[in-house]
PDB file of N, CA and C in Angstrom:
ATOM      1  N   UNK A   1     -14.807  29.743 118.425  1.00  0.00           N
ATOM      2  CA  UNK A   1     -13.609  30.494 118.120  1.00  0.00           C
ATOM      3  C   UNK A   1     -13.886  31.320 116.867  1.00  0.00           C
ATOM      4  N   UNK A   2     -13.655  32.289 116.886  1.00  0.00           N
ATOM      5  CA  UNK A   2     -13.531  33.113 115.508  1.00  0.00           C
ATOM      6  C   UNK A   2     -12.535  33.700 114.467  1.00  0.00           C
ATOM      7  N   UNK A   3     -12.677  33.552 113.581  1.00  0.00           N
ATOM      8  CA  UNK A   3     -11.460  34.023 112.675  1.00  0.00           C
ATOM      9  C   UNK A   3     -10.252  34.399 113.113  1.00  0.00           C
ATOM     10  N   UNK A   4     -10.306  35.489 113.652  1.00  0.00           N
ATOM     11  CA  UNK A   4      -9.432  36.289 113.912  1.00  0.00           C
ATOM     12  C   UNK A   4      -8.559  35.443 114.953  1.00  0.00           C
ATOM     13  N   UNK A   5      -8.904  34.924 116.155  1.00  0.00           N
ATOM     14  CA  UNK A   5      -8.380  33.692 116.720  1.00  0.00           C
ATOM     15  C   UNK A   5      -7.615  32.734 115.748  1.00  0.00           C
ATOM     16  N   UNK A   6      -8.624  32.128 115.193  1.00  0.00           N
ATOM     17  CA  UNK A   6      -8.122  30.980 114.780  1.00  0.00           C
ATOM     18  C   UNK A   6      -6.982  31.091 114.026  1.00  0.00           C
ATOM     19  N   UNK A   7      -6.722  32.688 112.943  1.00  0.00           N
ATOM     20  CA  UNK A   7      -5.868  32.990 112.792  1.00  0.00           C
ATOM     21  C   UNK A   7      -4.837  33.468 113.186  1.00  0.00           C
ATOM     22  N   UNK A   8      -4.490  33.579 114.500  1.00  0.00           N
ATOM     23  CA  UNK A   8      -3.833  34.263 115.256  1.00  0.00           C
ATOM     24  C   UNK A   8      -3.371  32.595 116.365  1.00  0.00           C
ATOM     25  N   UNK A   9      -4.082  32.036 116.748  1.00  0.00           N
ATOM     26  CA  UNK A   9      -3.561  30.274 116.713  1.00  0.00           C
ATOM     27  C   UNK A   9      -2.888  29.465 116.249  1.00  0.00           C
ATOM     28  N   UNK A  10      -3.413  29.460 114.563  1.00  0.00           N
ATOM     29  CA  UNK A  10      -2.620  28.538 113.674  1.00  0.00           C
ATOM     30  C   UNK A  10      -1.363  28.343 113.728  1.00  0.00           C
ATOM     31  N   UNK A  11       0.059  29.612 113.804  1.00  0.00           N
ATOM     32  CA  UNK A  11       1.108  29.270 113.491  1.00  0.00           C
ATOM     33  C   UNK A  11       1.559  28.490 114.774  1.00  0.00           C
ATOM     34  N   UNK A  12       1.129  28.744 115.759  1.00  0.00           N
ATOM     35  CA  UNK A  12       1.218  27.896 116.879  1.00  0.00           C
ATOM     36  C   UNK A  12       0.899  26.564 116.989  1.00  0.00           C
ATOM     37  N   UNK A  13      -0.055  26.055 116.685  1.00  0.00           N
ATOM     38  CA  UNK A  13      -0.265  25.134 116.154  1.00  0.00           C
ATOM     39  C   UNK A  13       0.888  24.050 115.506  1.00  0.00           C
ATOM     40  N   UNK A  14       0.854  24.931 114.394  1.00  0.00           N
ATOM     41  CA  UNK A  14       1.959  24.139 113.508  1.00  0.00           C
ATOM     42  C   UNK A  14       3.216  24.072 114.041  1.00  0.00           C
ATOM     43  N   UNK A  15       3.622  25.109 114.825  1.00  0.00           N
ATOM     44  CA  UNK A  15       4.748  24.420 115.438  1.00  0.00           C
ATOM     45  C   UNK A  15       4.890  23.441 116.197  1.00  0.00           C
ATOM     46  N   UNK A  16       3.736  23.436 116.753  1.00  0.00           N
ATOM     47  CA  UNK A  16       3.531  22.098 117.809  1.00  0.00           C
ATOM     48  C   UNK A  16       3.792  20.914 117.011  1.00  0.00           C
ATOM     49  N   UNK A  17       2.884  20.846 115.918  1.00  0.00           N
ATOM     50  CA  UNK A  17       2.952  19.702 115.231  1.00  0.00           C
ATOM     51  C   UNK A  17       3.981  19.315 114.617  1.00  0.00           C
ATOM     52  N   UNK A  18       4.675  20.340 114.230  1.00  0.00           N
ATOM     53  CA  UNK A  18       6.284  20.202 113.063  1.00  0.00           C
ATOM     54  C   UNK A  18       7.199  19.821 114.227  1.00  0.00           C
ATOM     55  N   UNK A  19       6.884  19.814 115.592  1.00  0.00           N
ATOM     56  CA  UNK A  19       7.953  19.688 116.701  1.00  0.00           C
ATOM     57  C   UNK A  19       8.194  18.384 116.764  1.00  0.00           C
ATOM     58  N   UNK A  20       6.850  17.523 116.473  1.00  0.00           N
ATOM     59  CA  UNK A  20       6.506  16.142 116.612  1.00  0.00           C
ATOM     60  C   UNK A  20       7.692  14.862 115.327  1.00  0.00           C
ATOM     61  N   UNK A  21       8.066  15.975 114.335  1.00  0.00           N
ATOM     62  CA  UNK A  21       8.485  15.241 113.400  1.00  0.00           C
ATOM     63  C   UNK A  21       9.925  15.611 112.920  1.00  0.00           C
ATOM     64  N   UNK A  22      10.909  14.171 113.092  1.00  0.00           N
ATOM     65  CA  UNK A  22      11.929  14.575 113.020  1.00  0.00           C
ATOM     66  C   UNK A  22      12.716  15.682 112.254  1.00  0.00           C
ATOM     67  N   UNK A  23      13.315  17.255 112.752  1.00  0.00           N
ATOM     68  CA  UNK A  23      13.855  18.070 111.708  1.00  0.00           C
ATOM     69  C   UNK A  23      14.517  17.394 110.809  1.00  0.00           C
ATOM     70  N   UNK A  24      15.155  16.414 110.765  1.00  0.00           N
ATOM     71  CA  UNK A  24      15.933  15.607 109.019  1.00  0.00           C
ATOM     72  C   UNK A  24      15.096  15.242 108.169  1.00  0.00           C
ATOM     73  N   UNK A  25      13.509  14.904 108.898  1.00  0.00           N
ATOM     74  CA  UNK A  25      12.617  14.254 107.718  1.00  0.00           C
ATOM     75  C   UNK A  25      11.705  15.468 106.896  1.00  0.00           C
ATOM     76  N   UNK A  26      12.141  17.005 107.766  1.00  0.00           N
ATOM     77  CA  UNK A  26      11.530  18.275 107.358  1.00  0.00           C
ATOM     78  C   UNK A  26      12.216  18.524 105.823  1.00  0.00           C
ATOM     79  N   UNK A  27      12.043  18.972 105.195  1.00  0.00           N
ATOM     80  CA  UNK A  27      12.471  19.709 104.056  1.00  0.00           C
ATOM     81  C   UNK A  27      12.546  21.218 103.785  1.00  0.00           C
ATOM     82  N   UNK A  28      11.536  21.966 103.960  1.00  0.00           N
ATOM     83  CA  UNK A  28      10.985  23.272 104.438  1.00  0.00           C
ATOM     84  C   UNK A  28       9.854  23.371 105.101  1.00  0.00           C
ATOM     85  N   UNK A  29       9.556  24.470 105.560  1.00  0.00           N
ATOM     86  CA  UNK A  29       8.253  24.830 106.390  1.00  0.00           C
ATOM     87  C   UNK A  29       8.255  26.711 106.010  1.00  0.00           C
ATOM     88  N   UNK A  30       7.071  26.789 105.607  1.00  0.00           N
ATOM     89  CA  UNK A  30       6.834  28.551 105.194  1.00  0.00           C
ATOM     90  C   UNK A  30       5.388  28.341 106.024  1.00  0.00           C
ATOM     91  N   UNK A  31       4.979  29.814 107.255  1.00  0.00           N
ATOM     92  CA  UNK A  31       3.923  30.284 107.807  1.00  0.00           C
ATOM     93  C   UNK A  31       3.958  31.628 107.347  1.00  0.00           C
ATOM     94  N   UNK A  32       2.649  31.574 106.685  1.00  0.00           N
ATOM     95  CA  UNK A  32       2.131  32.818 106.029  1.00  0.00           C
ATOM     96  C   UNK A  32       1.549  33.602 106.902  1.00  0.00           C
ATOM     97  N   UNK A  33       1.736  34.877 107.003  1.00  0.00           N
ATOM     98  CA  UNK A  33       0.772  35.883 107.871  1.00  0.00           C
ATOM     99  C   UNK A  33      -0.263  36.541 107.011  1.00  0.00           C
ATOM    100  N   UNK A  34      -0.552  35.828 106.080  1.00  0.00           N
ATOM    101  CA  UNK A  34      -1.518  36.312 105.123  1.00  0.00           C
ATOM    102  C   UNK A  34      -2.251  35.011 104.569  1.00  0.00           C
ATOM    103  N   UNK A  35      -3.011  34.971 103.965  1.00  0.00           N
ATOM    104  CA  UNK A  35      -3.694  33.464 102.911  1.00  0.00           C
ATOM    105  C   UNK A  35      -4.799  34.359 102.617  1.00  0.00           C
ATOM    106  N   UNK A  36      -4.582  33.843 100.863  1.00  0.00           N
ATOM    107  CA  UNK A  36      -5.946  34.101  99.823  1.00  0.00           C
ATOM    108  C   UNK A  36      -7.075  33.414  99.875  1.00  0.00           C
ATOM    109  N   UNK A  37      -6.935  32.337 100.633  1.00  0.00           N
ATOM    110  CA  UNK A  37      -7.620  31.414 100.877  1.00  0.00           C
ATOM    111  C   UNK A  37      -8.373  30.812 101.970  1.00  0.00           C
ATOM    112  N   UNK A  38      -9.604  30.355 101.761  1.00  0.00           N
ATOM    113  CA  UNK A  38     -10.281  29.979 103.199  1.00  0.00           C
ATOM    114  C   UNK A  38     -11.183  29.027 102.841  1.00  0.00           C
ATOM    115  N   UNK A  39     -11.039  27.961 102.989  1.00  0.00           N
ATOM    116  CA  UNK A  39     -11.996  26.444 102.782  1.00  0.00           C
ATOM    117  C   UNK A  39     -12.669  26.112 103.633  1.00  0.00           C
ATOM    118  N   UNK A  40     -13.552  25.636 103.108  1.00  0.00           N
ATOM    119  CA  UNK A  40     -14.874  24.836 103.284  1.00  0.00           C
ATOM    120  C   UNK A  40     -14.655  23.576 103.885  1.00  0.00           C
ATOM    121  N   UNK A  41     -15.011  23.089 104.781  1.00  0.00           N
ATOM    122  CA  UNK A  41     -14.543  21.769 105.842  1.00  0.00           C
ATOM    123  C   UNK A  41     -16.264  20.974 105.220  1.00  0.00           C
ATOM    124  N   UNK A  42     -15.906  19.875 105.091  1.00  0.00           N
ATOM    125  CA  UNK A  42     -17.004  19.122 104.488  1.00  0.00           C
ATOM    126  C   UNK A  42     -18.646  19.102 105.503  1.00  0.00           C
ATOM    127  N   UNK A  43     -18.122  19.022 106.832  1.00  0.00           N
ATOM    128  CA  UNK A  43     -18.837  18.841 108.031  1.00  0.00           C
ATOM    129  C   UNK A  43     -19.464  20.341 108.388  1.00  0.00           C
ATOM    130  N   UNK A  44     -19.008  21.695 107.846  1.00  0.00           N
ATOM    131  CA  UNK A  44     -19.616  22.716 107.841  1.00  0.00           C
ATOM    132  C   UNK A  44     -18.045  23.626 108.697  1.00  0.00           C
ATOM    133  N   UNK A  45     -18.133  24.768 108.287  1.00  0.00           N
ATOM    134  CA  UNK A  45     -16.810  25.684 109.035  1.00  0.00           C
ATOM    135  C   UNK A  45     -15.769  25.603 107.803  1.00  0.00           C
ATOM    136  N   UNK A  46     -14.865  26.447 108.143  1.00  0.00           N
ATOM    137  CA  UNK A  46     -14.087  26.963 107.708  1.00  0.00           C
ATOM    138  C   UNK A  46     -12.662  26.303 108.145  1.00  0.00           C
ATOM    139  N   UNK A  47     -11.754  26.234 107.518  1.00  0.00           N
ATOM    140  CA  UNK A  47     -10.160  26.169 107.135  1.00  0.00           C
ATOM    141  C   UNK A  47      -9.311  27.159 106.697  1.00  0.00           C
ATOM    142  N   UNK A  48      -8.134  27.834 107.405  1.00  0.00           N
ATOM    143  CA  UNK A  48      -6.801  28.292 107.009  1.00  0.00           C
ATOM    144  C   UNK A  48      -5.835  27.512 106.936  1.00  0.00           C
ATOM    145  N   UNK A  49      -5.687  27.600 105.346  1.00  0.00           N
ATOM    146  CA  UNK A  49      -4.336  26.692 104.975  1.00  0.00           C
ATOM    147  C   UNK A  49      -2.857  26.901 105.739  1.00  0.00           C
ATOM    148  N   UNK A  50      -2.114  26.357 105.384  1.00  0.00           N
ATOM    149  CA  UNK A  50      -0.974  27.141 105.796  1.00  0.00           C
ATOM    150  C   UNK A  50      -0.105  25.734 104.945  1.00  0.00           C
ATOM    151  N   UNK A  51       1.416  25.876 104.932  1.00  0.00           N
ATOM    152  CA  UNK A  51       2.188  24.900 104.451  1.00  0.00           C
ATOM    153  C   UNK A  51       3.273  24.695 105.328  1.00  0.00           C
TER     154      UNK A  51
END
């Protein structure tokens, strides 16, 4: 998968996952269409944060 994917995936993603957990135990949720940021995965590859 490449960047551009994976970025274009993610917010999807997270909804899946935020679907999993009760909305009362949510507090907020912000998906960025942007990040300054891109990490290093210990095992080799890359990470987009998101919150």
């Amino acid at each position: 998968m490449g960047l551009s994917t994976a970025k274009e995936s993610t917010p999807n993603q997270q909804d899946e996952l935020m679907s999993a957990v009760a909305s009362d135990d949510v507090s907020s949720t912000v998906q960025s269409e942007t990040s300054g940021a891109l990490f290093e995965c210990e095992a080799g590859g890359y990470y987009w944060p998101g919150t």
